[in-house]
Every structure is written in C-alpha cells, then in structure tokens.
C-alpha atoms as a PDB file:
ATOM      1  CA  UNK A   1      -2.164  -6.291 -18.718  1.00  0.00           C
ATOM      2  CA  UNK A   2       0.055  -8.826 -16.826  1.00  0.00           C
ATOM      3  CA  UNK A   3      -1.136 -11.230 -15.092  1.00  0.00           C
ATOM      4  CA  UNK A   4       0.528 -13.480 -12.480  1.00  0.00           C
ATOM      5  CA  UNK A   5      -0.642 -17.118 -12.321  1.00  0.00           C
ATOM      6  CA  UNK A   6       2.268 -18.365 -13.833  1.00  0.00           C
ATOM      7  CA  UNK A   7       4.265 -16.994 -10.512  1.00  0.00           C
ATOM      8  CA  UNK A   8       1.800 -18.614  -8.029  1.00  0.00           C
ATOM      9  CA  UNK A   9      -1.630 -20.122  -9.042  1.00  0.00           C
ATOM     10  CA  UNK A  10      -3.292 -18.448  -5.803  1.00  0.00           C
ATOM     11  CA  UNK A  11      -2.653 -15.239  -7.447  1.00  0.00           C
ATOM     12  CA  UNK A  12      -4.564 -16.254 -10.776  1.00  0.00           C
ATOM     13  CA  UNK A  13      -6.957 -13.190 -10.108  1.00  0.00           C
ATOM     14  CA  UNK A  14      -5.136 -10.672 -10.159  1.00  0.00           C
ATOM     15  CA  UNK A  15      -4.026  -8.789 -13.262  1.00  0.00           C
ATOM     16  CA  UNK A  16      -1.765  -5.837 -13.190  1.00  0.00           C
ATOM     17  CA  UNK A  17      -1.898  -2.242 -15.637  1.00  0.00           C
ATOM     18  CA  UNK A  18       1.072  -0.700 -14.746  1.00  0.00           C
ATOM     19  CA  UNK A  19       1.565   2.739 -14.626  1.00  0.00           C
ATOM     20  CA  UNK A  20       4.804   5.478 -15.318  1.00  0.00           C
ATOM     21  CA  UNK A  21       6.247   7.661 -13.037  1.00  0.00           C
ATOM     22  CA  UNK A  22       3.488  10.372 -12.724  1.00  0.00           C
ATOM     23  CA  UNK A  23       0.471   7.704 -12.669  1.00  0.00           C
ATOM     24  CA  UNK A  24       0.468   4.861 -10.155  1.00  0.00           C
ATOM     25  CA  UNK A  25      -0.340   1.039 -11.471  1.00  0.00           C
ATOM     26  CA  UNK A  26      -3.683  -0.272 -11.620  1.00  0.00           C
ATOM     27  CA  UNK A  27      -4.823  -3.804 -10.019  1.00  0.00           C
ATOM     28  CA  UNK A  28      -7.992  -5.612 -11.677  1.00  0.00           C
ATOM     29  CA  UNK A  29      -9.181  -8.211  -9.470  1.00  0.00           C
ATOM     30  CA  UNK A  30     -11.885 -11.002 -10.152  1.00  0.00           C
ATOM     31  CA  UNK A  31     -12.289 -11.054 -13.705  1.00  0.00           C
ATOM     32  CA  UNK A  32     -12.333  -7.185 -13.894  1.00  0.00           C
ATOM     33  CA  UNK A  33     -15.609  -6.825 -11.034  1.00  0.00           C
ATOM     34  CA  UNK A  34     -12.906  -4.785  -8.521  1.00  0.00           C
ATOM     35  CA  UNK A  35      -9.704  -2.887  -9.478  1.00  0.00           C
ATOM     36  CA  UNK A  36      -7.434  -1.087  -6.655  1.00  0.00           C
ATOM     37  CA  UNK A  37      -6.256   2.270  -7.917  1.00  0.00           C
ATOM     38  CA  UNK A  38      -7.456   4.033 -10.834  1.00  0.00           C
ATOM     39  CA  UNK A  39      -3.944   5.660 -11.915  1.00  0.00           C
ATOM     40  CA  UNK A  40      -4.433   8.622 -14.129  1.00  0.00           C
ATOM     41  CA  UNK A  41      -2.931   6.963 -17.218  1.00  0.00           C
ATOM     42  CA  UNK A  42      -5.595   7.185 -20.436  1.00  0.00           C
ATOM     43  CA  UNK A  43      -6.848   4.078 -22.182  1.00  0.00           C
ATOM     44  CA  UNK A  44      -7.513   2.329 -18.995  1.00  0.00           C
ATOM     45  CA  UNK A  45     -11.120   1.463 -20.271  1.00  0.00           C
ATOM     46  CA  UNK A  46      -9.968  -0.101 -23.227  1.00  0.00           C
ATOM     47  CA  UNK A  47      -7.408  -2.741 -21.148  1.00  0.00           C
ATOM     48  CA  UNK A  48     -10.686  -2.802 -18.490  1.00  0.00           C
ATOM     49  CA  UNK A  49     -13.247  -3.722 -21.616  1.00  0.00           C
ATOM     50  CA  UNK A  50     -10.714  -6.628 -22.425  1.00  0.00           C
ATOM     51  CA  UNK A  51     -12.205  -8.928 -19.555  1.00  0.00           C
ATOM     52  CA  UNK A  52     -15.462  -8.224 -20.494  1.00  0.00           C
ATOM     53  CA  UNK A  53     -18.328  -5.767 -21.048  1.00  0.00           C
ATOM     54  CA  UNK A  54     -18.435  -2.381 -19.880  1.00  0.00           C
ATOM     55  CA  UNK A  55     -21.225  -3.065 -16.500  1.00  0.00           C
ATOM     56  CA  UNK A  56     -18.617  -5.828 -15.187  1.00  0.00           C
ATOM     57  CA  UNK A  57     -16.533  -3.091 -13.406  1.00  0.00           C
ATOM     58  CA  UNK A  58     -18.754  -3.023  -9.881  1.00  0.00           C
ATOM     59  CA  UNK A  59     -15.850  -1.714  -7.475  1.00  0.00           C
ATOM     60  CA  UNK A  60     -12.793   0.880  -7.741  1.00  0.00           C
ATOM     61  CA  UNK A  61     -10.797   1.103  -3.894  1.00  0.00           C
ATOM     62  CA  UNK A  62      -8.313   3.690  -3.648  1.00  0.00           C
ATOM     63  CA  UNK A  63      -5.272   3.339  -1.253  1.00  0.00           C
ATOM     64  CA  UNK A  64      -5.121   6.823  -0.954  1.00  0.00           C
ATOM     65  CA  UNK A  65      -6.410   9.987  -2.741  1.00  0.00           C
ATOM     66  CA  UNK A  66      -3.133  11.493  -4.670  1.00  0.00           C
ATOM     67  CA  UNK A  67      -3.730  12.588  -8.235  1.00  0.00           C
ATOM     68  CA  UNK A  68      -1.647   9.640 -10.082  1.00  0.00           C
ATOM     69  CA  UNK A  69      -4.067   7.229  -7.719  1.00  0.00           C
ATOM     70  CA  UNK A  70      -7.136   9.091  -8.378  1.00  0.00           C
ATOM     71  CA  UNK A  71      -7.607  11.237 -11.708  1.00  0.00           C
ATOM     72  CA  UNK A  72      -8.239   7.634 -14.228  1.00  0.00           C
ATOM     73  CA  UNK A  73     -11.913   7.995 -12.712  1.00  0.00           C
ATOM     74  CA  UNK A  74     -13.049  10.399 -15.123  1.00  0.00           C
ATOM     75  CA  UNK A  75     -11.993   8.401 -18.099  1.00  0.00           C
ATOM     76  CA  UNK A  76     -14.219   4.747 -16.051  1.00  0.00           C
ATOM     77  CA  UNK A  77     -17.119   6.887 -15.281  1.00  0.00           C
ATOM     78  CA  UNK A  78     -17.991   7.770 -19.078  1.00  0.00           C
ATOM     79  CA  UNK A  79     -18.101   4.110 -19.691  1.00  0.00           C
ATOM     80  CA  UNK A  80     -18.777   2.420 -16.468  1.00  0.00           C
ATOM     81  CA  UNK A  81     -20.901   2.982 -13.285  1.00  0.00           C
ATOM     82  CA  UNK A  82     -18.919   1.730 -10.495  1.00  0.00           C
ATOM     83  CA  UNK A  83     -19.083   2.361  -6.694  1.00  0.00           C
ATOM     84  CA  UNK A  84     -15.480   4.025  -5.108  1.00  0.00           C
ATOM     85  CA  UNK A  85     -14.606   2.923  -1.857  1.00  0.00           C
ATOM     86  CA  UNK A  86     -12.199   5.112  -0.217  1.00  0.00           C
ATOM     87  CA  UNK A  87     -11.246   5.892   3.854  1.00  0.00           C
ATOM     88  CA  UNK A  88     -13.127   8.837   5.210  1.00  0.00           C
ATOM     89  CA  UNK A  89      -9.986  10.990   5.693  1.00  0.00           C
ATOM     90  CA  UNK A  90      -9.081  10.253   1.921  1.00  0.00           C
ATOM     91  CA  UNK A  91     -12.455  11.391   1.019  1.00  0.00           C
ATOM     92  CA  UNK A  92     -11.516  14.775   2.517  1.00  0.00           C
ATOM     93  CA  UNK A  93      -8.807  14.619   0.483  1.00  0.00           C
ATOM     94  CA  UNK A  94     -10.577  14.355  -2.895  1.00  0.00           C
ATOM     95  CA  UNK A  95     -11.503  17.853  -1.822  1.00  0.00           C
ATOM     96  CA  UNK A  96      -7.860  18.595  -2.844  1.00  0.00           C
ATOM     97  CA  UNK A  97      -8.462  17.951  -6.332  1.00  0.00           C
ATOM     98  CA  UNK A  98      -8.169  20.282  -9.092  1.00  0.00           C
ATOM     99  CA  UNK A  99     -11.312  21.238 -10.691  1.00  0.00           C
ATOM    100  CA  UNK A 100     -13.252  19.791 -11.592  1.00  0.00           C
ATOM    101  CA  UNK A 101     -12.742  16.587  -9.612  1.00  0.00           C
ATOM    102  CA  UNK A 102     -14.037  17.593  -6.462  1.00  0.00           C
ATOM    103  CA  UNK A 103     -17.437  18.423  -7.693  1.00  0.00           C
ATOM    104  CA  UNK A 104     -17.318  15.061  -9.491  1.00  0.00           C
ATOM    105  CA  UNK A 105     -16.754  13.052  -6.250  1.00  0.00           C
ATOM    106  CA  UNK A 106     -19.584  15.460  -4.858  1.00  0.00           C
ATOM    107  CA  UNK A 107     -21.836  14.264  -7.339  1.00  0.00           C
ATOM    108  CA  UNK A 108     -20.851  10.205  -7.192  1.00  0.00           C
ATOM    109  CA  UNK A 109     -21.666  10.957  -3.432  1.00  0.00           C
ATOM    110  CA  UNK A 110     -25.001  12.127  -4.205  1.00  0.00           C
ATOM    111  CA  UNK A 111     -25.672   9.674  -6.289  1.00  0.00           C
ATOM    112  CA  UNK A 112     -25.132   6.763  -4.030  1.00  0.00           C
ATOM    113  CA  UNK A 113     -21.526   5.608  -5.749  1.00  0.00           C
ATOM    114  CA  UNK A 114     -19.268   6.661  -2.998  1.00  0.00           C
ATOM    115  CA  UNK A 115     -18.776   4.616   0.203  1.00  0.00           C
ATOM    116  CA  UNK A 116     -16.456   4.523   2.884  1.00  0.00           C
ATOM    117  CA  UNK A 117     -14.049   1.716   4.756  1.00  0.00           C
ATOM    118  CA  UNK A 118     -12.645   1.372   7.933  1.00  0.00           C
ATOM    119  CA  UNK A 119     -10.032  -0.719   9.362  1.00  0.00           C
ATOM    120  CA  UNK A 120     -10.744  -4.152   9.874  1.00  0.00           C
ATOM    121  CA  UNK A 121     -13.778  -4.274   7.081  1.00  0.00           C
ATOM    122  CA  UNK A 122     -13.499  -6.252   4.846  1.00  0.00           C
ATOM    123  CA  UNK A 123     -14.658  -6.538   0.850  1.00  0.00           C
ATOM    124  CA  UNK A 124     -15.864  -9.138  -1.316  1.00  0.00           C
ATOM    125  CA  UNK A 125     -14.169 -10.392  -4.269  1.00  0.00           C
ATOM    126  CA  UNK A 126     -15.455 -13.820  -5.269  1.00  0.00           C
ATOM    127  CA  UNK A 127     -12.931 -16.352  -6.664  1.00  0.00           C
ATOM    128  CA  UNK A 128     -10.015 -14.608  -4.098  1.00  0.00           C
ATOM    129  CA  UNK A 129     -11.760 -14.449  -1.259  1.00  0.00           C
ATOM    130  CA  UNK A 130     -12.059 -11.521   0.982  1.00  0.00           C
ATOM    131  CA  UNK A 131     -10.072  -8.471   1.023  1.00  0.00           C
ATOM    132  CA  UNK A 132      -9.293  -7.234   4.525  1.00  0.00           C
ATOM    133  CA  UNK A 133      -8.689  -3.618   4.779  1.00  0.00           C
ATOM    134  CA  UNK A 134      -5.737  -1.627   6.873  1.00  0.00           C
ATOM    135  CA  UNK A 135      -5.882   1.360   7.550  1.00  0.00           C
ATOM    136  CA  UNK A 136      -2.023   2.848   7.055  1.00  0.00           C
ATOM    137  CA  UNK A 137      -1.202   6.395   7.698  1.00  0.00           C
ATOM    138  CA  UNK A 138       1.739   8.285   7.301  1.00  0.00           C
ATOM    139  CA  UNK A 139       2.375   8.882   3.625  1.00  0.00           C
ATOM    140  CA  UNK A 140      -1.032  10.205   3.700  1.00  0.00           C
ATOM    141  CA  UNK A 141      -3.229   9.822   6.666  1.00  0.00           C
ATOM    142  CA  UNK A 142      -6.031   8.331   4.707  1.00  0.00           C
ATOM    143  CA  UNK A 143      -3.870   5.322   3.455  1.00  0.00           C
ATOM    144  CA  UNK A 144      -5.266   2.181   3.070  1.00  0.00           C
ATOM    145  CA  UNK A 145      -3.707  -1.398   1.935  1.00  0.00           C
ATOM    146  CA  UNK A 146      -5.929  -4.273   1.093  1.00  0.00           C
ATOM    147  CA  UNK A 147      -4.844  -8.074   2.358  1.00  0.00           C
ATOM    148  CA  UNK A 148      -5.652 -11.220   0.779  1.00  0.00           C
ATOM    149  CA  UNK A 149      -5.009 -13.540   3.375  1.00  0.00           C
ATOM    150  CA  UNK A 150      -5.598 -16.758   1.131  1.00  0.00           C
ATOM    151  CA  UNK A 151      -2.641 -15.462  -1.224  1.00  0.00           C
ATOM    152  CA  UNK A 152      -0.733 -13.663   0.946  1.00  0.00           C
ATOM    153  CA  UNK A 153      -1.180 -10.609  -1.556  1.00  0.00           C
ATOM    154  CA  UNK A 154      -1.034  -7.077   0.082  1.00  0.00           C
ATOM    155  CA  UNK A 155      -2.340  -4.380  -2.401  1.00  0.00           C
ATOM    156  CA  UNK A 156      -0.271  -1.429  -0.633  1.00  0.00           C
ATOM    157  CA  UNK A 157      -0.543   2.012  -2.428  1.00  0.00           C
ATOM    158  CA  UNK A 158       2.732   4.016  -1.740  1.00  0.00           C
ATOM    159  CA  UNK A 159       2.846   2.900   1.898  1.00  0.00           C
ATOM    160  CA  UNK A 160       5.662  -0.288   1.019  1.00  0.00           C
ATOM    161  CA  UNK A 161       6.744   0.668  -2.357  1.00  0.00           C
ATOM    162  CA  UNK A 162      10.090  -2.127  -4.003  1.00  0.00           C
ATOM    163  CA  UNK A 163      13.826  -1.190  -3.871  1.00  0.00           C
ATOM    164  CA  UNK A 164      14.610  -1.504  -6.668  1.00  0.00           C
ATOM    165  CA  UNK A 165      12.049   2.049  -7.904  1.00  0.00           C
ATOM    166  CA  UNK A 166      14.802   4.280  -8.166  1.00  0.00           C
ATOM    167  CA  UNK A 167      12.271   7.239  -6.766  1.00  0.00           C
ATOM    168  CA  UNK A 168      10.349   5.194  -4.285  1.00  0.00           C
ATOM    169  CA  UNK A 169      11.598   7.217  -1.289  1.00  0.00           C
ATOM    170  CA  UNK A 170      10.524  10.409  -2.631  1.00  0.00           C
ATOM    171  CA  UNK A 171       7.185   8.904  -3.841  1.00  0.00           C
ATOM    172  CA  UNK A 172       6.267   6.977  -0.609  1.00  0.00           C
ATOM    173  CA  UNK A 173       7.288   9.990   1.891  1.00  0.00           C
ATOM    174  CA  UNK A 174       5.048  11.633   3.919  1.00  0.00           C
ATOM    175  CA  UNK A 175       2.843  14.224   2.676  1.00  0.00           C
ATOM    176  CA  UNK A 176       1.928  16.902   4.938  1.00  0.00           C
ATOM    177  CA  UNK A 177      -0.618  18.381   3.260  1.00  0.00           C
ATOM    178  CA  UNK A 178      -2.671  15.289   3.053  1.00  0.00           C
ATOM    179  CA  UNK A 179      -2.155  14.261   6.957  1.00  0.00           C
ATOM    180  CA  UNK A 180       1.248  12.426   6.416  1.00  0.00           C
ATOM    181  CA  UNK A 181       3.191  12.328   9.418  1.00  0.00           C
ATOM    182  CA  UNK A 182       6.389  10.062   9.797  1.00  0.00           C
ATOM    183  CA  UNK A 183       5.553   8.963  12.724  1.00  0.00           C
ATOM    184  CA  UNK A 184       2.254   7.550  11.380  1.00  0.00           C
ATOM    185  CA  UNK A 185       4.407   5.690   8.917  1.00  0.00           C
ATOM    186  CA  UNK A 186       6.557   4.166  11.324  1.00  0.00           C
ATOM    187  CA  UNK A 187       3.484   2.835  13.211  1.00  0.00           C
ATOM    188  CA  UNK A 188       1.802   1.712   9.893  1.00  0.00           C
ATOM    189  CA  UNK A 189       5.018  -0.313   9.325  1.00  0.00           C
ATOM    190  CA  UNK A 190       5.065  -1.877  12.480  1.00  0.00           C
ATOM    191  CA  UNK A 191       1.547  -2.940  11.847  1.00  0.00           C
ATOM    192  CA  UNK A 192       2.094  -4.373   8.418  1.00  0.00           C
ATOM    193  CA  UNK A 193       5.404  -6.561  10.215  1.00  0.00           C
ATOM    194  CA  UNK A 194       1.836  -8.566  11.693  1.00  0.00           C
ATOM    195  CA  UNK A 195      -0.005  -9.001   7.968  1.00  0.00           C
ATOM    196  CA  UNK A 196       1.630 -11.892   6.502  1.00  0.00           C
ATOM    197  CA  UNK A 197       2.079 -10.728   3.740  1.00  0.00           C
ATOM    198  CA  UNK A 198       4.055 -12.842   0.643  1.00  0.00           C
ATOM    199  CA  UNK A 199       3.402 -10.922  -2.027  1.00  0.00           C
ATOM    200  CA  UNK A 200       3.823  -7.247  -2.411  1.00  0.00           C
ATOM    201  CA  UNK A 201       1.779  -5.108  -4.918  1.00  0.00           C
ATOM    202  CA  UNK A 202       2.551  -1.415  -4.442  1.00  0.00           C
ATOM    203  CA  UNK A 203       1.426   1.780  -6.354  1.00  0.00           C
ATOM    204  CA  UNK A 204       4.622   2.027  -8.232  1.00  0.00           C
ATOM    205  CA  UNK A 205       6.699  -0.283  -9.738  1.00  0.00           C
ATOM    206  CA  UNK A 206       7.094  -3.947 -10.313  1.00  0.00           C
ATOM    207  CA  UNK A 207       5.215  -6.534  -7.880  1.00  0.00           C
ATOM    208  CA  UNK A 208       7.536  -8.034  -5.162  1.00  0.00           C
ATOM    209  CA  UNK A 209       6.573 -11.828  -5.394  1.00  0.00           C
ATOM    210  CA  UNK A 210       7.312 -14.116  -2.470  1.00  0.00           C
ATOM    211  CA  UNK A 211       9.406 -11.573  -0.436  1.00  0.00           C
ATOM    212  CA  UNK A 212       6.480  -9.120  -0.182  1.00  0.00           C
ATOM    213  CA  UNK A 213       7.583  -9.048   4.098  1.00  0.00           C
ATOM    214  CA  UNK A 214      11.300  -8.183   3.610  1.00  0.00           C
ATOM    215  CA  UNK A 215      10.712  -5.490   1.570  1.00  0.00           C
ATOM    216  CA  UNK A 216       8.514  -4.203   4.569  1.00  0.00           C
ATOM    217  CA  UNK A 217      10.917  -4.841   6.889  1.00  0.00           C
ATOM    218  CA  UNK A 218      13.693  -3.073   4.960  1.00  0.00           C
ATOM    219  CA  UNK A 219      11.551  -0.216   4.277  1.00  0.00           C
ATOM    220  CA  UNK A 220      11.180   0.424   8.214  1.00  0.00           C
ATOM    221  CA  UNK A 221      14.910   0.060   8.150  1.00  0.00           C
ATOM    222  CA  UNK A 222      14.717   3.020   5.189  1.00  0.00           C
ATOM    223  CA  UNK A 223      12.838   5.057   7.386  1.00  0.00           C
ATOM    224  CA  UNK A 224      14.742   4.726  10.761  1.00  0.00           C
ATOM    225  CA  UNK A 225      18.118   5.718   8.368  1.00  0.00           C
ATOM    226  CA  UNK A 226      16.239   8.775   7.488  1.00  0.00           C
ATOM    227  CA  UNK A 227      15.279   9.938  11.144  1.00  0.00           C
ATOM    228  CA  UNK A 228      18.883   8.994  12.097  1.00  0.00           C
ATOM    229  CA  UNK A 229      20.968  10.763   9.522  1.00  0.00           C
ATOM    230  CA  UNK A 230      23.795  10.485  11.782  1.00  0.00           C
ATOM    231  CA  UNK A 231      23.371   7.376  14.027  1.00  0.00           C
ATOM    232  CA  UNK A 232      23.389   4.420  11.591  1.00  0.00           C
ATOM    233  CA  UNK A 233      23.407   2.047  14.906  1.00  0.00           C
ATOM    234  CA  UNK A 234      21.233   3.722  16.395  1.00  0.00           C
ATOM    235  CA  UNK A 235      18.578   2.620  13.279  1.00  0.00           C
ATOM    236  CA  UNK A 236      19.644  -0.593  13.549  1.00  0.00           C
ATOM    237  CA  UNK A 237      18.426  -0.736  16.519  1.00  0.00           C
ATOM    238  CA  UNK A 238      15.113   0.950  16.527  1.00  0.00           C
ATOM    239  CA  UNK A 239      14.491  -2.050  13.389  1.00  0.00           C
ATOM    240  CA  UNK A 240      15.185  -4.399  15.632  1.00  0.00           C
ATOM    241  CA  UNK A 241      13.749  -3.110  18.759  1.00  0.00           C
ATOM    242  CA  UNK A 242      10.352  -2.673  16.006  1.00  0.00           C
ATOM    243  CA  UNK A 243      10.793  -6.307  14.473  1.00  0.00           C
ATOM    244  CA  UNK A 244      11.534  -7.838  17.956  1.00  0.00           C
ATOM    245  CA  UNK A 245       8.258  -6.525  19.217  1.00  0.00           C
ATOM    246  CA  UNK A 246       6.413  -7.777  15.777  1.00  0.00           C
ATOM    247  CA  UNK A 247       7.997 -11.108  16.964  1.00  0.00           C
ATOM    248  CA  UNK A 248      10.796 -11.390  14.039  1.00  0.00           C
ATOM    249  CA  UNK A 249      13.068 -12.817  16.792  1.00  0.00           C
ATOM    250  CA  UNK A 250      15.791 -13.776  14.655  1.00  0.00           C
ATOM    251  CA  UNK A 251      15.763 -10.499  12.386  1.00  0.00           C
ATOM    252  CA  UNK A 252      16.178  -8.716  15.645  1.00  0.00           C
ATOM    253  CA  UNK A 253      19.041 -10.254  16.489  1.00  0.00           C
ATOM    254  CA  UNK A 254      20.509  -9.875  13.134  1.00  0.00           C
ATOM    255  CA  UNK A 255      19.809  -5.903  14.019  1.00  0.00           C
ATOM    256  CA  UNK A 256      21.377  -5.839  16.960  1.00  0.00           C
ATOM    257  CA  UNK A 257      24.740  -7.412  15.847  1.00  0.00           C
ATOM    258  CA  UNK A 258      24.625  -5.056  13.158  1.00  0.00           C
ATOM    259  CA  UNK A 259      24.527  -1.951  15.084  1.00  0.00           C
ATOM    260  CA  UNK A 260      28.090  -3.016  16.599  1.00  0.00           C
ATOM    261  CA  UNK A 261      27.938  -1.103  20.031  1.00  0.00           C
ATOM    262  CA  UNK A 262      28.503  -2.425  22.938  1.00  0.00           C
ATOM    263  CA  UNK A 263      25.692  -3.084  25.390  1.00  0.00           C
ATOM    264  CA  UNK A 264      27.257  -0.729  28.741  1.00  0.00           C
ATOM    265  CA  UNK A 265      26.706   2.049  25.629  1.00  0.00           C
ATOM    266  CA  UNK A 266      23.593   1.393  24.678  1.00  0.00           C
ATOM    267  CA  UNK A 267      21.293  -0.306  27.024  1.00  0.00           C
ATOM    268  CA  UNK A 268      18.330  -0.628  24.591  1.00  0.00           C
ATOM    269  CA  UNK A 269      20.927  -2.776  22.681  1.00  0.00           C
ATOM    270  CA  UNK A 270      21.438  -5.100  25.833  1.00  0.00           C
ATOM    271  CA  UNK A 271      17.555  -5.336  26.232  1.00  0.00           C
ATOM    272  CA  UNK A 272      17.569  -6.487  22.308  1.00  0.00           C
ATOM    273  CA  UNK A 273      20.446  -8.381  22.494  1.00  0.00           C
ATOM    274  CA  UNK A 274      19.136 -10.813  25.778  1.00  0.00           C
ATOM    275  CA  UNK A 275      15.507 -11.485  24.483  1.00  0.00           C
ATOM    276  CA  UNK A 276      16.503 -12.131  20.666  1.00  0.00           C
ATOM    277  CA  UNK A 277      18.587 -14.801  21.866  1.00  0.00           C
END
C-alpha cells in the first residue's frame, strides 16, 4: 500500500492498492473509513485490516460498475459491513454482473447498505475534507470521479486514465453496453477542463502527481485524434476550440498554431486564432 505524503503533504490521506491489468487500483482514504474502487484483486482485506480493525471500513464509492471496479466486494463483505455508494445508472449496471453478484447488490439494497449519488453531492471524509462528486459519462454512462478540492486530487475511474498505460485507450473507451457513448466522453472532458484538478488518480495505472490537468487535456486531444482518423488539424482544433471555451486561453492558441491551416480554409481556426490572442 503506497502512500503519497512524501509527494505533497495535502495528500497524506490517501493510500493507494494498486491493481494489474484485469483489476483496477484501489484508493483508501481517511485512515481506511472510505476507499474508491474495490478492484477485484484478492487479499484486499488483509492490506484494508493494516490501518486498523475490521468495522473501520464505513464507505466503498465506485466510479463505475465494470467487473475489475466492482467484483473485490465479495471478498470486504465477509469481513466488513460497509455502505456502497454508486450513481443510479451504475446501479443498473450491477445488474450486469455475473451470478451471483447481482443478487448480492439486491440484498445490500435490502439491507440498507446501498445508496446512491448525484452530481454535485458531496461526501464526507474527515481529515481531507469533502469529496465532491461528478458525474462523467461516456466510458460508461454511470461514471463518476470524486474531487478533493483542498488537494487538488481527482479520484477518476477509467474516465482520465495516464499515458504512459500502454492499454489505457482500450481500457478507458466507451462501452456501449453499459451506456458509453463518445460523445458523452467528450462532454465529460470538457467538464473536467473546469475541476482543478492537480493530481490525477485513475483506475489503472500509476497516479499522475502535479500534472493531473494536462493529462486531461491531452486525453481530449486522444479522443478528437480518434474521431478524426484522417484530419489531424482538424483535432487540433476541436482541442482548442474545447480548451478555449474551458478558458485555457493560451493552450488554445498553442492548438491552433498546431493545426497549420490557414484561416480563409478553416474559419473555425480564424475564430480560435483572434480570441486566443
């Protein structure tokens, strides 16, 4: 369990479990009260038990409700009784499940130990301060990230994942049959441009520390390449046009000299090019 005071003493509550290919990382927050993510990995009670005794565990928040997110519950719930927050989309989701998960979020349900968050709520975690929750659609459409504004930490599932994951296109992509759309996605990433976000903890991989909003920006940049196949300016562009609007002035501009058409070809471009100047 890593931990990342050392980095920057406003994150000294969070601790990170990180997780493999086919399980997503785990997050314990405040002392082990809250993690984000359950991953699907086994011995995640053990690393949990490590901060304490087994009743200290009093929130688990999913991001979304894939498998390698999702399927660690079953190991926490012979140990611990938490409560699972999750959006009410992704609760549809758990539906998805193979057996017998689905019963087994039927029965937390019933039994008072499954709630639901909206956009803009926000969620207690002590020592950190509060949690505000996004609501992000596109890789699924029950995404959520959580922001801590007094760190600048933004717990982000699969919706941002860091360059340098060799699969992170593949694993943050839309997902139809969960509700992903693309263009959910692209308006989830415009939205995130406005969290100010420094540090970046996504589902997979390492932490992004201190450039947690580049690595948004470049993955809108990711995703406009992927609409435009065959129109690398034209991506350039659409970044720029998304970043100018987000009120990145001067990484607009930077977007619009790197598209490299001329403005009587492109007249979006000349729009970009006067007001980023």
């Amino acid at each position: 369990m890593k931990s990342f005071e050392g980095e920057d003493a406003l994150l000294g509550g969070i601790r990170w479990i990180e997780g493999t290919r086919a399980c997503s990382g785990v997050y314990v927050l405040d002392e082990g009260k809250i993690i984000v993510d359950a991953g699907s990995m086994f011995g995640l009670v053990d690393e949990l038990l490590t901060l304490g005794p087994a009743d200290r565990l009093e929130k688990i928040l999913l991001t979304h409700a894939h498998p390698d997110h999702v399927e660690g519950v079953a190991e926490i719930y012979q140990a611990m009784v938490p409560v699972l927050f999750v959006h009410r989309v992704a609760r549809e989701h758990l539906r998805l499940q193979k057996p017998p998960y689905p019963e087994f979020f039927d029965m937390l349900e019933a039994d008072g130990r499954l709630e639901y968050l909206e956009d803009g709520d926000e969620v207690e975690t002590g020592s950190m301060g509060p949690l505000q929750v996004v609501h992000t659609p596109g890789h699924t459409a029950g995404d959520l990230c959580f922001f801590n504004e007094p760190s600048g930490a933004l717990f982000c599932g699969d919706a941002v994942l860091p360059s340098h994951l060799r699969e992170g296109a593949l694993l943050s992509e839309p997902d139809a049959g969960y509700g992903g759309r693309m263009e959910d996605k692209r308006r989830s990433l415009r939205r995130l441009l406005k969290v100010p976000a420094r540090h970046l903890f996504p589902g997979h991989g390492e932490p992004v520390l201190r450039r947690g909003m580049d690595r948004i920006k470049l993955s809108l940049l990711a995703l406009h390449r992927s609409l435009r196949p065959d129109d690398p300016e034209g991506a350039w562009v659409e970044t720029g046009v998304d970043l100018l609007e987000a009120g990145w002035t001067e990484e607009a501009r930077q977007c619009a000299l790197k598209a490299g058409e001329s403005a009587s070809r492109r007249p979006e471009l000349a729009a970009l090019l006067r007001v980023s100047t």
